[in-house]
Protein backbone atom coordinates (compact mmCIF):
# COMPACT_ATOMS: atom_id res chain seq x y z
CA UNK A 1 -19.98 -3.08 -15.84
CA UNK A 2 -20.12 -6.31 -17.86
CA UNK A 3 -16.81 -8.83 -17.32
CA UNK A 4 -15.52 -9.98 -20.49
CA UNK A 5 -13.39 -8.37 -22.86
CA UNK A 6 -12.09 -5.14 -21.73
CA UNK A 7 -11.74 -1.95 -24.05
CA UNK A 8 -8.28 -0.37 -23.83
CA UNK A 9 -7.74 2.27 -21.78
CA UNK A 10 -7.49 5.63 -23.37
CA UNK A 11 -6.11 8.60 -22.45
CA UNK A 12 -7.31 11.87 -24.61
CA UNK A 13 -4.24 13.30 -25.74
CA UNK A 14 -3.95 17.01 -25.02
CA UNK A 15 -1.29 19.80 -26.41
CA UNK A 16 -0.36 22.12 -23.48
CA UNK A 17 0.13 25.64 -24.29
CA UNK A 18 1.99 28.10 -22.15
CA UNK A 19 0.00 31.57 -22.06
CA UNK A 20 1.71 34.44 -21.56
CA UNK A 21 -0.34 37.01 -19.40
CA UNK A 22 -1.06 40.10 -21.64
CA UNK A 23 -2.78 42.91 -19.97
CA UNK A 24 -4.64 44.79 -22.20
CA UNK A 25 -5.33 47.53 -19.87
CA UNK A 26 -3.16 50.03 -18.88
CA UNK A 27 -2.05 49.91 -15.17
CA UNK A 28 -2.90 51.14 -12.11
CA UNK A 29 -1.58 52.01 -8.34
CA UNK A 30 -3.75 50.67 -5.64
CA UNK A 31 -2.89 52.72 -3.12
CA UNK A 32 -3.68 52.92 0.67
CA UNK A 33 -4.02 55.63 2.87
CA UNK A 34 -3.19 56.39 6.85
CA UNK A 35 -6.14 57.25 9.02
CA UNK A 36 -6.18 57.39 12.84
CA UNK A 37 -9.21 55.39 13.31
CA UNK A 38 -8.84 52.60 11.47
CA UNK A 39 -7.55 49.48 12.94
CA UNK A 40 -4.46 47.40 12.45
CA UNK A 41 -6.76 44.52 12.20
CA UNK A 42 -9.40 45.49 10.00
CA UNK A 43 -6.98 46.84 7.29
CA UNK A 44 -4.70 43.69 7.79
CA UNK A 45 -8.11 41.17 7.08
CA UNK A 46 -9.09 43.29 4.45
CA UNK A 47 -6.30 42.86 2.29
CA UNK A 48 -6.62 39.38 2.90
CA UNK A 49 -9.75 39.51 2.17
CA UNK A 50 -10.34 41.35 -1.03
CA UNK A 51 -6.74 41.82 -2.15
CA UNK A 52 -5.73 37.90 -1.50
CA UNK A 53 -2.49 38.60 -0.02
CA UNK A 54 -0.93 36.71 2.46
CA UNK A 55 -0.95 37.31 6.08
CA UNK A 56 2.37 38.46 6.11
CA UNK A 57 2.33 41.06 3.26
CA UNK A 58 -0.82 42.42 4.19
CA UNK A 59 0.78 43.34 8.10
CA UNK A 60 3.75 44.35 6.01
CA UNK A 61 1.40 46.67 3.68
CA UNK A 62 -0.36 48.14 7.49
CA UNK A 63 2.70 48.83 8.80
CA UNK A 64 4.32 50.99 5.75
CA UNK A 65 0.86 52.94 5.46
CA UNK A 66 1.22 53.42 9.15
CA UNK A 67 4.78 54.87 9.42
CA UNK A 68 4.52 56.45 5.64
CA UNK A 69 1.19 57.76 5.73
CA UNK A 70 0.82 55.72 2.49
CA UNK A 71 1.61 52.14 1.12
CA UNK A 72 0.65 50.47 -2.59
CA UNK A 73 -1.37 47.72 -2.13
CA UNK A 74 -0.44 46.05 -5.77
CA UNK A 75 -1.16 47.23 -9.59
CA UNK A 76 -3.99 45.36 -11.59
CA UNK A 77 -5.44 46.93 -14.93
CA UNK A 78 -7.48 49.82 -14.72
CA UNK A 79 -10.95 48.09 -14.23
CA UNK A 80 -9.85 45.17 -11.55
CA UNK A 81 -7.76 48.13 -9.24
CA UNK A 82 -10.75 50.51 -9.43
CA UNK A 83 -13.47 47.24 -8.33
CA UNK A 84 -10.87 46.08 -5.47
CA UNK A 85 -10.81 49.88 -4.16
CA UNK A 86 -14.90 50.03 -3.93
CA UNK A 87 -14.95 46.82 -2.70
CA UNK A 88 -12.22 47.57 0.17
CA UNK A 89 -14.05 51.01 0.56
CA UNK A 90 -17.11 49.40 1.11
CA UNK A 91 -16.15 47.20 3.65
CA UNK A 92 -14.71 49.59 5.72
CA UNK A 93 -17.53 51.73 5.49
CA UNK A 94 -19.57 48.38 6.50
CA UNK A 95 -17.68 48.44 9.39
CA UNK A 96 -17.84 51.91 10.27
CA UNK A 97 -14.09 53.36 9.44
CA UNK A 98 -12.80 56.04 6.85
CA UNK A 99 -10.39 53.96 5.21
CA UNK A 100 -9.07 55.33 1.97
CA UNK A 101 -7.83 53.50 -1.02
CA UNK A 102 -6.93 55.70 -4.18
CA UNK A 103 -5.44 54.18 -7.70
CA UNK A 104 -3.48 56.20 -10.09
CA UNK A 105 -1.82 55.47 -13.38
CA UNK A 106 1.46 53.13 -12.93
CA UNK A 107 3.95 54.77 -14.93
């Protein structure tokens, strides 16, 4: 760049909006289901994983389907909650286990 007279420095002014989140889907369950075969490990990197929870929410989430026999996972609209479950199904199929995930209306 050429020495000499400098331009003033501009910054672009910008109007910040807060957005509210509006789901425009109805709700559902992600659910998660008990199986003896399964591991502890696989189900804890899985939500991870897929359903971005932390470390110690998804052993939290193991655990409760372990002593319950069931645990909810988190609710999304209709469309992301029924993608997560195929994609969490299809990982533990990947990896050989019977892993169920279910959703269900949250109501």
């Amino acid at each position: 760049m050429a020495t000499g007279t400098q331009m003033p420095a501009r910054t672009p002014e910008v109007d910040v909006v807060e957005e509210e989140m509006v789901w425009t889907e109805p709700l559902w369950r992600v659910l998660i289901h008990n199986d003896d075969v399964t591991t502890f490990e696989f189900v804890e990197r899985m939500l991870q994983t897929i359903f971005k929870l932390s470390r110690e929410m998804a052993e939290h989430i193991a655990w409760l389907t372990h002593t319950n026999g069931i645990a909810l996972v988190c609710v999304r609209p209709r469309s992301e909650a029924e993608r997560l479950v195929g994609q969490a199904i299809f990982a533990a199929r990947m990896e050989g286990f019977p892993l169920m995930l279910t959703c269900e209306p949250d109501e």
